[in-house]
N, C-alpha and C. Protein backbone atom coordinates (compact mmCIF):
# COMPACT_ATOMS: atom_id res chain seq x y z
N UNK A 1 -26.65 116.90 88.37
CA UNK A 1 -25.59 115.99 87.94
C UNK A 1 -24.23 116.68 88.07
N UNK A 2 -23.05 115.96 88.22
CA UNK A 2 -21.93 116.29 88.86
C UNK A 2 -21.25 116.45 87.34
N UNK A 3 -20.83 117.72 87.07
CA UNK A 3 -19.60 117.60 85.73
C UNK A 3 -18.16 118.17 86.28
N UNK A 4 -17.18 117.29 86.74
CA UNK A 4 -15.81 117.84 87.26
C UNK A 4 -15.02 118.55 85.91
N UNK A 5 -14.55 120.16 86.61
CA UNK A 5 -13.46 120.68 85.70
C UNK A 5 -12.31 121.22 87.07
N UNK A 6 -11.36 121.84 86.55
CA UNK A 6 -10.60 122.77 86.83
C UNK A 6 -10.24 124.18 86.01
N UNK A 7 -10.03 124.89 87.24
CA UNK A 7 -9.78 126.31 86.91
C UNK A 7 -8.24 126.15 87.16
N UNK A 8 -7.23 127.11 86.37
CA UNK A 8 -6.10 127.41 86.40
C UNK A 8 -5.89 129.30 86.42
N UNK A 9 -5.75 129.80 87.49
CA UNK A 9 -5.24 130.91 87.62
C UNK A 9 -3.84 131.53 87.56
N UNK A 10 -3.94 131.85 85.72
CA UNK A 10 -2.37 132.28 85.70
C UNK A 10 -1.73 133.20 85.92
N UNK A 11 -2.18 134.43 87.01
CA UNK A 11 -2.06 134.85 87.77
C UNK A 11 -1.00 134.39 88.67
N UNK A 12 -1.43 133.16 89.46
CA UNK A 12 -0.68 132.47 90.31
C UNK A 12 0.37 131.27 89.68
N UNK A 13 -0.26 130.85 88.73
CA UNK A 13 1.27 129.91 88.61
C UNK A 13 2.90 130.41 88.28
N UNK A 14 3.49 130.08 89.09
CA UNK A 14 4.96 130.29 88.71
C UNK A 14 5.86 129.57 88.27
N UNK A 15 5.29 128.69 87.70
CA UNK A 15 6.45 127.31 86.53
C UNK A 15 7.36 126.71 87.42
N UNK A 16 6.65 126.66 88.66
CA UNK A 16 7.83 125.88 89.51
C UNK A 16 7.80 124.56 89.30
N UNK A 17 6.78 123.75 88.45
CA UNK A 17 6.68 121.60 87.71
C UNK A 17 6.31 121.44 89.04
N UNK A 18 5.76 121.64 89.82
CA UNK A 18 5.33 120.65 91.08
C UNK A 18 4.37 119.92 90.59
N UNK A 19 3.51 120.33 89.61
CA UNK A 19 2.36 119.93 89.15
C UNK A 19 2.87 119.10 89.02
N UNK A 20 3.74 118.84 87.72
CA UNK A 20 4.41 117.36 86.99
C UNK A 20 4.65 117.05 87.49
N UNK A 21 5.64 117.11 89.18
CA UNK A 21 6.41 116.02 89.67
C UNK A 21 5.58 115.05 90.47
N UNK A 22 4.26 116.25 90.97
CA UNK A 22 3.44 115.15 91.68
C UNK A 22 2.29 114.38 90.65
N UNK A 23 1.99 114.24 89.54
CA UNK A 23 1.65 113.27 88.97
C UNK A 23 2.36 112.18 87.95
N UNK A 24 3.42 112.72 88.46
CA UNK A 24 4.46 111.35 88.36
C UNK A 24 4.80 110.58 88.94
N UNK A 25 4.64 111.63 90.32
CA UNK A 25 4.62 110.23 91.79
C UNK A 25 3.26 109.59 91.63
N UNK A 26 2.34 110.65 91.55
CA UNK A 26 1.27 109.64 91.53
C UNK A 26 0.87 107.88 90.66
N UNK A 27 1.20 108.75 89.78
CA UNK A 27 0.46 107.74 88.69
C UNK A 27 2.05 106.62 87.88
N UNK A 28 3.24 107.47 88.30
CA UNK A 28 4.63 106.83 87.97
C UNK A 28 4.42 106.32 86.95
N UNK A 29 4.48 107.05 85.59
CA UNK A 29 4.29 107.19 84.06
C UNK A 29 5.44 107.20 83.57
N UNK A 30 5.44 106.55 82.47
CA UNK A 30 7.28 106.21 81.98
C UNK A 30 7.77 107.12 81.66
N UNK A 31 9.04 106.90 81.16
CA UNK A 31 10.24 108.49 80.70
C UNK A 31 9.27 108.69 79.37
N UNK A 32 9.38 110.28 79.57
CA UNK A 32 8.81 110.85 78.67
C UNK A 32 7.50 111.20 78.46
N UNK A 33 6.46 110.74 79.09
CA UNK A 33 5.19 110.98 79.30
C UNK A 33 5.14 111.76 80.80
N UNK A 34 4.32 113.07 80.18
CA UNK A 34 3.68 113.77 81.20
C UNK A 34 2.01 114.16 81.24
N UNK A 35 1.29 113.87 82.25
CA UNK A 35 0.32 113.91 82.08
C UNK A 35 -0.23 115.44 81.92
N UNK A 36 0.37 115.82 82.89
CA UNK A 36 0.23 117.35 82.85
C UNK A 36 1.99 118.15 82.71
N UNK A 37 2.45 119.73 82.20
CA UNK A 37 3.43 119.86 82.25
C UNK A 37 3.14 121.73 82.37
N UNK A 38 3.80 122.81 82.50
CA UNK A 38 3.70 123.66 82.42
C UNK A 38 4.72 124.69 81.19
N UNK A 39 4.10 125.04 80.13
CA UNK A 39 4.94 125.54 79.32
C UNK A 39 5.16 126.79 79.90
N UNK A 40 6.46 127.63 78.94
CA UNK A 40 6.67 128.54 79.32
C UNK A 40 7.49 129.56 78.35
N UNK A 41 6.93 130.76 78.14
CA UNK A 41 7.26 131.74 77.12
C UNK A 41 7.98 132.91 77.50
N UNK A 42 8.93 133.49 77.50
CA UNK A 42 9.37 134.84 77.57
C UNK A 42 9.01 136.02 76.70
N UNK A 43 8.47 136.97 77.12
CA UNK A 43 8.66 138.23 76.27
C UNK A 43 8.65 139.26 76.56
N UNK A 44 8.85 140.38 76.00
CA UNK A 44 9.50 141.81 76.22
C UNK A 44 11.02 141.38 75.87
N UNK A 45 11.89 142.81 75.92
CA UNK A 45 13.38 143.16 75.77
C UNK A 45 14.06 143.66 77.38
N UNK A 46 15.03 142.99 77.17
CA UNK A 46 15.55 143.45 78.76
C UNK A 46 15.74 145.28 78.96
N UNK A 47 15.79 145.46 79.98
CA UNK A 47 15.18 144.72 81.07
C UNK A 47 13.89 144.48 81.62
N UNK A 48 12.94 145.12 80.45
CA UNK A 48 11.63 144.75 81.21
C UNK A 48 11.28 143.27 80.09
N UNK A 49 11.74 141.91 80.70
CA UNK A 49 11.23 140.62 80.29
C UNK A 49 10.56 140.01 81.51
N UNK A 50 9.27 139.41 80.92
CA UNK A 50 8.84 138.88 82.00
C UNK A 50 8.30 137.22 81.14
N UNK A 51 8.30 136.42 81.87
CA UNK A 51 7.61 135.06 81.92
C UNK A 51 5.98 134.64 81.99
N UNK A 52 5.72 133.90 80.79
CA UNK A 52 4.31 133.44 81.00
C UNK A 52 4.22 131.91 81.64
N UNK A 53 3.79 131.57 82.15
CA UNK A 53 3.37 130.10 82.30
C UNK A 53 1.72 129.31 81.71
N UNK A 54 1.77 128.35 81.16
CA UNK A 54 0.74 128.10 81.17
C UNK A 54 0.29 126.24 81.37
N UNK A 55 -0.26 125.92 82.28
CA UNK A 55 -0.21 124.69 82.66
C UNK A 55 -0.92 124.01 81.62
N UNK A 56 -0.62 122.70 81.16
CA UNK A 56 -1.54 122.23 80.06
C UNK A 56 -1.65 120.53 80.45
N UNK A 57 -2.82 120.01 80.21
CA UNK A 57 -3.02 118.47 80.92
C UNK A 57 -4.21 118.16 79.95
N UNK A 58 -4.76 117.06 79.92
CA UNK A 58 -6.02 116.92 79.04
C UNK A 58 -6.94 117.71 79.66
N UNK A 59 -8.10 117.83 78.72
CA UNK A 59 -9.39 119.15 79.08
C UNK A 59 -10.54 118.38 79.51
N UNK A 60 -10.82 117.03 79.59
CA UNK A 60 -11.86 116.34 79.78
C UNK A 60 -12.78 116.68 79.00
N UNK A 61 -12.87 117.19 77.79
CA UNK A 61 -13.86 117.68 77.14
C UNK A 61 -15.19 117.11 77.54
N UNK A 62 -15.99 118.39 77.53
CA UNK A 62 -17.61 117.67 77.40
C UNK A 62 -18.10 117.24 75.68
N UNK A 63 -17.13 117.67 74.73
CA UNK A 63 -17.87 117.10 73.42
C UNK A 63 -16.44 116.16 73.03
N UNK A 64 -15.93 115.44 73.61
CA UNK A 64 -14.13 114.98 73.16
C UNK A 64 -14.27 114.26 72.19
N UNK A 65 -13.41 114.69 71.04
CA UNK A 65 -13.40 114.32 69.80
C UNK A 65 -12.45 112.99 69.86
N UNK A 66 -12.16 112.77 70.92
CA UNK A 66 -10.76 111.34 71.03
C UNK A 66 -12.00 110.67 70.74
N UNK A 67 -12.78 110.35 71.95
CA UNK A 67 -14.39 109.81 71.74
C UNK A 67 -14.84 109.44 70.75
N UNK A 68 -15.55 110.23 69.41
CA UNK A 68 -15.76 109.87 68.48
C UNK A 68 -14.77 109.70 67.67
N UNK A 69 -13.32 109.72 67.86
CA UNK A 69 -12.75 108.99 66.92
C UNK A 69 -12.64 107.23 67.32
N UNK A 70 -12.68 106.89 68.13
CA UNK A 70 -12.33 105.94 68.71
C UNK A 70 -13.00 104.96 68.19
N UNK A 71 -12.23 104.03 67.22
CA UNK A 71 -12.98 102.52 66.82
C UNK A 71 -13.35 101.63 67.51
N UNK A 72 -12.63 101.79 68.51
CA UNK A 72 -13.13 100.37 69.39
C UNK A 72 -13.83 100.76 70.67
N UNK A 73 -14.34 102.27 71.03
CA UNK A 73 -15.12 102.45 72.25
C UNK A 73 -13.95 102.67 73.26
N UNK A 74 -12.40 102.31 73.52
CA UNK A 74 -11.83 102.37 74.76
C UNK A 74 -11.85 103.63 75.25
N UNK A 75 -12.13 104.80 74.62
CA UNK A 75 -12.29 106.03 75.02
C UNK A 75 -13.32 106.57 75.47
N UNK A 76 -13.68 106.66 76.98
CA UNK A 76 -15.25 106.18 77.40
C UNK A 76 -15.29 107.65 78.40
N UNK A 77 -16.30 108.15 77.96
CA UNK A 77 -16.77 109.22 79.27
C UNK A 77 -18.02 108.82 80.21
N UNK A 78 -17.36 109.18 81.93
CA UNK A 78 -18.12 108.82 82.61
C UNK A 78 -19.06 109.98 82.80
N UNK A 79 -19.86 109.72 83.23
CA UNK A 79 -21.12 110.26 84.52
C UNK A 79 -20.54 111.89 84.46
N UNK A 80 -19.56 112.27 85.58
CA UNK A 80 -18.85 113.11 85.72
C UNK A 80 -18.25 113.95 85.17
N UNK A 81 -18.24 113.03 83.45
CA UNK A 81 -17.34 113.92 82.71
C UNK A 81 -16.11 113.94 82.23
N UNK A 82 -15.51 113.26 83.37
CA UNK A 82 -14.04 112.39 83.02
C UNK A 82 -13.84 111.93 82.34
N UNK A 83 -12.86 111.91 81.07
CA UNK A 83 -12.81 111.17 79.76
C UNK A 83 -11.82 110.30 80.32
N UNK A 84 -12.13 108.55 80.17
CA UNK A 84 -10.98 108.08 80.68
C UNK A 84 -10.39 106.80 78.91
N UNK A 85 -9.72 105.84 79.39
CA UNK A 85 -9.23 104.80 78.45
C UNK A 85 -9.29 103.19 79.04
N UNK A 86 -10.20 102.69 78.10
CA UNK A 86 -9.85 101.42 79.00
C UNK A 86 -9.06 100.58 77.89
N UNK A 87 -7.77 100.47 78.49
CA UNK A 87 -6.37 99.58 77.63
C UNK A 87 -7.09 98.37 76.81
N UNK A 88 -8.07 97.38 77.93
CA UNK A 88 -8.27 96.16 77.59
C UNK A 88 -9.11 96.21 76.22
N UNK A 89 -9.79 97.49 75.30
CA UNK A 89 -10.44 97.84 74.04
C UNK A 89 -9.26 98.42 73.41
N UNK A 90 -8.38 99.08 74.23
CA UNK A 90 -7.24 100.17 72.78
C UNK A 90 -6.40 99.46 72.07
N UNK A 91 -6.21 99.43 70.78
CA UNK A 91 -5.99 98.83 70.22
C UNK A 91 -4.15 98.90 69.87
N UNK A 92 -4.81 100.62 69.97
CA UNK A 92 -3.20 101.21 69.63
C UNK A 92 -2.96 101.92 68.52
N UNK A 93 -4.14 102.09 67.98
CA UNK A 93 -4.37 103.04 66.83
C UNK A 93 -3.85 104.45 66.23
N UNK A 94 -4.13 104.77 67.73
CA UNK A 94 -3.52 106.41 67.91
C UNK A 94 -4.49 107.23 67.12
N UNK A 95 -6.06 106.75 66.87
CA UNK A 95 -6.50 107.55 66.28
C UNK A 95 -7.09 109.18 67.15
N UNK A 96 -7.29 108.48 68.28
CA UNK A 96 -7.97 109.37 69.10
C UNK A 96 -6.13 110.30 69.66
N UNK A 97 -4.82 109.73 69.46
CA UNK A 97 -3.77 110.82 69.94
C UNK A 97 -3.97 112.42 68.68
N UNK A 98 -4.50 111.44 67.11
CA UNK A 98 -4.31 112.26 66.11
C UNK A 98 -5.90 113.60 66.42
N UNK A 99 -6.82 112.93 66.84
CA UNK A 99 -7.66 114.12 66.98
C UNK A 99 -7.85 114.42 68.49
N UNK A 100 -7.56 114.41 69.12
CA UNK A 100 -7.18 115.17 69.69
C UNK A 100 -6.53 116.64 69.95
N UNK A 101 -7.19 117.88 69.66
CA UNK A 101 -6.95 118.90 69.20
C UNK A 101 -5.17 119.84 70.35
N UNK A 102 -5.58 119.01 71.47
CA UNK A 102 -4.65 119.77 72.33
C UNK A 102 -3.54 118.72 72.79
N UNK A 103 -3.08 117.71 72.17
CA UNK A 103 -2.24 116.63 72.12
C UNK A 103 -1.50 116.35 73.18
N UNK A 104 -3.03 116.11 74.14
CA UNK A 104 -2.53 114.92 75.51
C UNK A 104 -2.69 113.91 75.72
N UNK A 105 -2.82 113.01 74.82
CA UNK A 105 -2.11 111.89 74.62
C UNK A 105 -1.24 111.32 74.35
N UNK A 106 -0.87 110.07 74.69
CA UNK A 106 0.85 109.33 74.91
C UNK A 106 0.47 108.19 74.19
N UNK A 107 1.26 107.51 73.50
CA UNK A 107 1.17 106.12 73.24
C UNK A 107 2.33 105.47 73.51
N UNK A 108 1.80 104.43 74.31
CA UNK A 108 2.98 103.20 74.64
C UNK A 108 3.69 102.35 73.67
N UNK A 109 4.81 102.45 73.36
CA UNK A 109 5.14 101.59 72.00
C UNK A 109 5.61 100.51 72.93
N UNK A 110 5.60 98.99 71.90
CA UNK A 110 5.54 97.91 72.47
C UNK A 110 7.51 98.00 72.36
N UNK A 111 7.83 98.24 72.79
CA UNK A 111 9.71 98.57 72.69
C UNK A 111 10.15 98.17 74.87
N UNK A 112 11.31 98.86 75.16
CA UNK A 112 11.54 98.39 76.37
C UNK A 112 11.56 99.57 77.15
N UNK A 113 10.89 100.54 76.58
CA UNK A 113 10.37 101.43 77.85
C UNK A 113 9.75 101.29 79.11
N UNK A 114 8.91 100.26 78.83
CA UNK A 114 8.48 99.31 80.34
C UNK A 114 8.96 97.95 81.06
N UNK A 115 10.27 98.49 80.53
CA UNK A 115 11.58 97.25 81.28
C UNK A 115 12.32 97.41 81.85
N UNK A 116 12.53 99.00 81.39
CA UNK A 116 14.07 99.40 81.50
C UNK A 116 13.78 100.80 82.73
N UNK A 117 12.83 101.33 82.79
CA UNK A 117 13.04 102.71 83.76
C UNK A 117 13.48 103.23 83.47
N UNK A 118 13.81 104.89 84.31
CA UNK A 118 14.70 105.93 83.87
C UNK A 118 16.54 105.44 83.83
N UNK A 119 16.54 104.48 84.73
CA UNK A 119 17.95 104.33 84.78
C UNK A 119 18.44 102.58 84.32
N UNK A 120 17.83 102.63 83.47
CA UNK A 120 17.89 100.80 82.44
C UNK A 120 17.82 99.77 83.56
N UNK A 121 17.31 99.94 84.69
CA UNK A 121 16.70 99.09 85.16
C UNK A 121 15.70 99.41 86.23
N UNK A 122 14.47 98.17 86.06
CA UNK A 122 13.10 99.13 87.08
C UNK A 122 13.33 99.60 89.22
N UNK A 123 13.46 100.52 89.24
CA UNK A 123 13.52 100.85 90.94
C UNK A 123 11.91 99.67 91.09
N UNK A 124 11.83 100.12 92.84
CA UNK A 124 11.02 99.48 93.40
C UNK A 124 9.89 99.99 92.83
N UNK A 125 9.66 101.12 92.96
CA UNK A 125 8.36 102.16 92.44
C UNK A 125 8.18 101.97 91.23
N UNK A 126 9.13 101.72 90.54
CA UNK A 126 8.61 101.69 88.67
C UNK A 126 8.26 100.61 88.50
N UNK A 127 8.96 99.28 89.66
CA UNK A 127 8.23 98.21 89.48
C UNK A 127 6.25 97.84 89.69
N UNK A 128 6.28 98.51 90.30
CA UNK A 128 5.14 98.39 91.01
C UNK A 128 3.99 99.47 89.59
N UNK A 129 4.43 100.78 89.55
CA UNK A 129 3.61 101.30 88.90
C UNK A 129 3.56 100.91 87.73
N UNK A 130 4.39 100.64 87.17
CA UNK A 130 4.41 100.15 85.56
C UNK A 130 3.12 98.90 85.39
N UNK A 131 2.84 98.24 86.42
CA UNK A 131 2.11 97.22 85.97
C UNK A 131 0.87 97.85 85.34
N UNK A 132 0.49 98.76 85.75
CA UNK A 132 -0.96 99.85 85.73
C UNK A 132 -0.19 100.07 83.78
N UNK A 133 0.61 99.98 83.38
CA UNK A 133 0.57 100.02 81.99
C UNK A 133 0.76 98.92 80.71
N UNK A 134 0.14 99.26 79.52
CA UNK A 134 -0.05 98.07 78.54
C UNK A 134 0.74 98.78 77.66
N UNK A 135 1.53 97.97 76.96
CA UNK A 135 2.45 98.70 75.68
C UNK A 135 1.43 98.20 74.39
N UNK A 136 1.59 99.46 73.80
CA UNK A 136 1.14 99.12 72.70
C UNK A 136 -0.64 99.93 73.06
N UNK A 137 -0.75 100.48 73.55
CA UNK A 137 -1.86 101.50 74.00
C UNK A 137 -2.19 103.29 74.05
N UNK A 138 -2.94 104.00 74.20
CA UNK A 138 -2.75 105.19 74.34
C UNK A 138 -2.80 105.06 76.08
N UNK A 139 -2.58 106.32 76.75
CA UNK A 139 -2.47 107.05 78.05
C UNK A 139 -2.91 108.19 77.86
N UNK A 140 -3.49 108.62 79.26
CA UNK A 140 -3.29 110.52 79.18
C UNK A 140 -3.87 110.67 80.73
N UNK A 141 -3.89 112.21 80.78
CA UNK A 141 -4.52 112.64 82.38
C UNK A 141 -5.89 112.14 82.51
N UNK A 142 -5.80 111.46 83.63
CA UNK A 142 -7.41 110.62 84.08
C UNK A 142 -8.25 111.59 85.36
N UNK A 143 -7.22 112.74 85.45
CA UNK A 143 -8.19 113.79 86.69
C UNK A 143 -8.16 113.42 87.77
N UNK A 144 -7.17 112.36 88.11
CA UNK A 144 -6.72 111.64 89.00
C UNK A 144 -8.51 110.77 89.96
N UNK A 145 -9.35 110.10 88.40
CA UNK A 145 -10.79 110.20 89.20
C UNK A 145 -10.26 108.73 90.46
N UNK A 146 -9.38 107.88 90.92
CA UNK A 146 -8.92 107.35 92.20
C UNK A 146 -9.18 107.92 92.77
N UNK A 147 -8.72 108.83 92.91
CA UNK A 147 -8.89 110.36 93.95
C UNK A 147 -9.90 110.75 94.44
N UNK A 148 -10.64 111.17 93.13
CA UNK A 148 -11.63 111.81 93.13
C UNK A 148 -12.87 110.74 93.53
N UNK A 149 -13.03 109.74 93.54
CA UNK A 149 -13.59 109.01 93.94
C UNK A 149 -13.94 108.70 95.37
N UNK A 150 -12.95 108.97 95.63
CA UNK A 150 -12.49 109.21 97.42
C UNK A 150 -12.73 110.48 98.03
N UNK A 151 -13.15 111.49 97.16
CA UNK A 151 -13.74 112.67 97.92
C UNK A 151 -12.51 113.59 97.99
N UNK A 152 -10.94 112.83 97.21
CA UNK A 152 -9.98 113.64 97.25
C UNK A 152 -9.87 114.92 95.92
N UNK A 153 -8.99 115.75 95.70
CA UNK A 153 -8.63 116.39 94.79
C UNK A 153 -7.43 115.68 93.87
N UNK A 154 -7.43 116.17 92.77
CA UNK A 154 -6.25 115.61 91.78
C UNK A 154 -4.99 116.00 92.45
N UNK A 155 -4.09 115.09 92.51
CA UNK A 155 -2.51 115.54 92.37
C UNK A 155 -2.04 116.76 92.78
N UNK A 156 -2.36 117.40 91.02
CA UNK A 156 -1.44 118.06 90.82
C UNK A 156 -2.56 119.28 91.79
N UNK A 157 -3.44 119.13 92.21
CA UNK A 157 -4.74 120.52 92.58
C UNK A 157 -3.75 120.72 93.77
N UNK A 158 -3.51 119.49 94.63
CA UNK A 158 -3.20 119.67 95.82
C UNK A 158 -1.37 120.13 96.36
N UNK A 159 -0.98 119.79 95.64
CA UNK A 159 0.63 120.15 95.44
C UNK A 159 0.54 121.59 95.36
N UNK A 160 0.01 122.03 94.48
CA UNK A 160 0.38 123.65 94.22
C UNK A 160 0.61 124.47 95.46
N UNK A 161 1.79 124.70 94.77
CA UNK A 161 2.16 125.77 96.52
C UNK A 161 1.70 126.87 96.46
N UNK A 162 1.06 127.48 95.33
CA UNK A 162 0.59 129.00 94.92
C UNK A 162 -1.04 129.07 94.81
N UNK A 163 -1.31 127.58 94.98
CA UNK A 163 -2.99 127.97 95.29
C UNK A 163 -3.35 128.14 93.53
N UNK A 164 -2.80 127.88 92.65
CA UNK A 164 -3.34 128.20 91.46
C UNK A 164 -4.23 127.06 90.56
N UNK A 165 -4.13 126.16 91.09
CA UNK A 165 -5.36 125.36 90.72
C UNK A 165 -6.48 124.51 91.40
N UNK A 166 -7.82 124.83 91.06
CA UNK A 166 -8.85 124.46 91.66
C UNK A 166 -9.30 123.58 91.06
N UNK A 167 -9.95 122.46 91.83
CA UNK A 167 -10.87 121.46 91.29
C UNK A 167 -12.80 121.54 91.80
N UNK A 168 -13.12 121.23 90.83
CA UNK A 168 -14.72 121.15 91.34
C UNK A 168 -15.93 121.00 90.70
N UNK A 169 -17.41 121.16 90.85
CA UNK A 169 -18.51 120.51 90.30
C UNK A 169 -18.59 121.54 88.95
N UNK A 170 -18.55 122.11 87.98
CA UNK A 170 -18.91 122.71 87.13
C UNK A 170 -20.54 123.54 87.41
N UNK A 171 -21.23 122.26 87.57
CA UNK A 171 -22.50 122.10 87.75
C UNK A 171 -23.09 123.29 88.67
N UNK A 172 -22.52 122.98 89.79
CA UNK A 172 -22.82 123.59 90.99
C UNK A 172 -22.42 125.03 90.95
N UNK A 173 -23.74 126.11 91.08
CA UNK A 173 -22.86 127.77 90.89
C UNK A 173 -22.40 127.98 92.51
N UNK A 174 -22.88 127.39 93.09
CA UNK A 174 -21.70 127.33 94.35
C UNK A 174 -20.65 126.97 94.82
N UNK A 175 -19.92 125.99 93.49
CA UNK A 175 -18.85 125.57 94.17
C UNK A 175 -17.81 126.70 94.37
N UNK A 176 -16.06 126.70 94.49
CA UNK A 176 -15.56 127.44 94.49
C UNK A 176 -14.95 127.87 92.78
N UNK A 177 -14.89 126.45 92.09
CA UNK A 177 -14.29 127.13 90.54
C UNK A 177 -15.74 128.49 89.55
N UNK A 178 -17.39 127.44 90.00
CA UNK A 178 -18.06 128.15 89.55
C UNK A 178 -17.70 129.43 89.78
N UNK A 179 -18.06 129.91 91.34
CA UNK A 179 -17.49 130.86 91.80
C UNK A 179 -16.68 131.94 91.17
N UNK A 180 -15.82 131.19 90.64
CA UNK A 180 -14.40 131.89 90.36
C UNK A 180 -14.45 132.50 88.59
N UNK A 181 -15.17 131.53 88.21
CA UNK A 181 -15.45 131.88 86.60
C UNK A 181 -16.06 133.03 86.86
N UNK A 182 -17.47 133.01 87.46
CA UNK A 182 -18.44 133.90 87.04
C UNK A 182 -17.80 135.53 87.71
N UNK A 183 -17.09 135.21 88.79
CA UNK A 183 -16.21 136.62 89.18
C UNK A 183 -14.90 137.17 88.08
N UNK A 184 -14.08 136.16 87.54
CA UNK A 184 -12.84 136.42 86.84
C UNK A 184 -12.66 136.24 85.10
N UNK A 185 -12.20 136.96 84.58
CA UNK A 185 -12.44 136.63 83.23
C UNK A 185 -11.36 135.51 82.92
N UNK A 186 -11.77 134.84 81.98
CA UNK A 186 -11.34 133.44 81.43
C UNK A 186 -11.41 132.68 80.53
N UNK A 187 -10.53 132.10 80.13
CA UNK A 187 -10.66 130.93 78.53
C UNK A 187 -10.78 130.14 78.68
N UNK A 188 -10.30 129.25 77.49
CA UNK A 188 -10.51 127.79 77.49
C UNK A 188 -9.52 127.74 76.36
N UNK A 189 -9.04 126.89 76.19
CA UNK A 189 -8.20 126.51 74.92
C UNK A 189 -8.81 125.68 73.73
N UNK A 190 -8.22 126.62 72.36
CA UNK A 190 -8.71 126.44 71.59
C UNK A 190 -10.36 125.86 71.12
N UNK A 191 -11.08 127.36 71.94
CA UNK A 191 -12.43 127.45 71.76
C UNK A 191 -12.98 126.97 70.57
N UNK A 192 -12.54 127.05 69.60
CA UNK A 192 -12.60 126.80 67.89
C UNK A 192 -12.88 125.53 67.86
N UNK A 193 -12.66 124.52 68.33
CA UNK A 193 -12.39 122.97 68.09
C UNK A 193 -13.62 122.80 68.33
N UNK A 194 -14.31 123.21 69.43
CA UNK A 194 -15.89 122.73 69.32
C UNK A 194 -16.29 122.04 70.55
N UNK A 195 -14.88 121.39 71.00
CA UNK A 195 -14.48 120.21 72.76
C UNK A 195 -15.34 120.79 73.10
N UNK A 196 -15.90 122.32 74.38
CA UNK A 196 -15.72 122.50 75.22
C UNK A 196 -15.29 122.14 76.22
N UNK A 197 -13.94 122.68 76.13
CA UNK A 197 -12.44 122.05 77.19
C UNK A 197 -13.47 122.02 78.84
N UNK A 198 -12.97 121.04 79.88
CA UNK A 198 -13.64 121.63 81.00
C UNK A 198 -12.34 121.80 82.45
N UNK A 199 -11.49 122.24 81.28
CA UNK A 199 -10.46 122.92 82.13
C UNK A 199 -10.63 124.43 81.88
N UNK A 200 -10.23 125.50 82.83
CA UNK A 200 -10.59 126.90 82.48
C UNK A 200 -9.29 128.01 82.74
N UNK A 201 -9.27 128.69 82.31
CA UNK A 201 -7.37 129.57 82.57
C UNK A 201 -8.21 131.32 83.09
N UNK A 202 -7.85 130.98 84.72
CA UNK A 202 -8.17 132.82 84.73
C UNK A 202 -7.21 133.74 84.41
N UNK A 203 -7.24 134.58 83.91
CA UNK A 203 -6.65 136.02 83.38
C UNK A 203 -6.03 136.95 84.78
């Protein structure tokens, strides 16, 4: 059976947002929602300061607590693993934004964020993508499974100009992320929660 994660080698990322910008083209998500984003920390004293990056997007958990919070079921995991939302059950609760341990979820307030665009009125593109949204709902990273459905990679996998994120079968010790775990040491975020995130950060 197929369980999709990603590996993030922070090694290679350099906080350049390509990630973000291309799943904004993709999926063209209103002001203020990012599905994925890359934080970023400084430390040491000059002159030896250096920069961390660390990319953060939902984890697809294999145990996702959005899941069992969810009163009405819209928080549904497939086959694969993909935790997705189906609008036409969410109520709007926000129960599953509140447990959610790594807070990638968005909620749409029923206001004129989906009227108005970045510049108070909708371009061609915001016209078009916005329909894909319900106010008054949660959102978050879907793993781009369109994509993935198609035999493609997510978004943001394929943008990276530094090669720092991989997509692939979990399952499979041949793919290339298996691969990469069992060679490189690596986390998961906030191991404690219980998720097992099935996103992975190499060292």
């Amino acid at each position: 059976m197929v369980r999709y994660g990603m590996v993030i080698d922070l090694k290679r990322c350099i906080g350049c947002q390509s990630c973000t910008i291309a799943c904004k083209e993709e999926h063209g998500t209103p002001k203020g929602i990012l599905y994925t984003k890359t934080l970023m920390k400084e430390e040491g004293k000059f002159p030896n300061i250096r920069r961390l990056f660390v990319p953060v997007l939902c984890n697809h958990c294999e145990e996702p607590l959005c899941k069992k919070v969810c009163p009405t079921g819209a928080t549904e995991q497939r086959g694969d693993g993909i935790v997705t939302i189906d609008d036409n059950k969410c109520v709007g609760c926000r129960a599953c934004y509140v447990g959610c341990p790594y807070k990638s979820r968005y909620y749409l307030p029923k206001d004129e964020r989906l009227k108005k665009g970045y510049f108070g009125v909708l371009t061609p593109f915001e016209e078009i993508k916005y329909r894909d949204f319900k106010e008054g709902t949660v959102v978050k990273c879907t793993f781009c499974y369109h994509r993935v459905d198609q035999g493609l990679n997510p978004a943001c996998v394929d943008i990276c100009p530094t090669d720092a994120r991989k997509f692939g079968d979990l399952e499979d010790p041949s793919s290339e992320i298996s691969v990469l775990l069992s060679e490189r040491e690596h986390i998961q975020l906030l191991p404690e929660a219980g998720t097992k995130p099935s996103v992975y950060y190499l060292l």
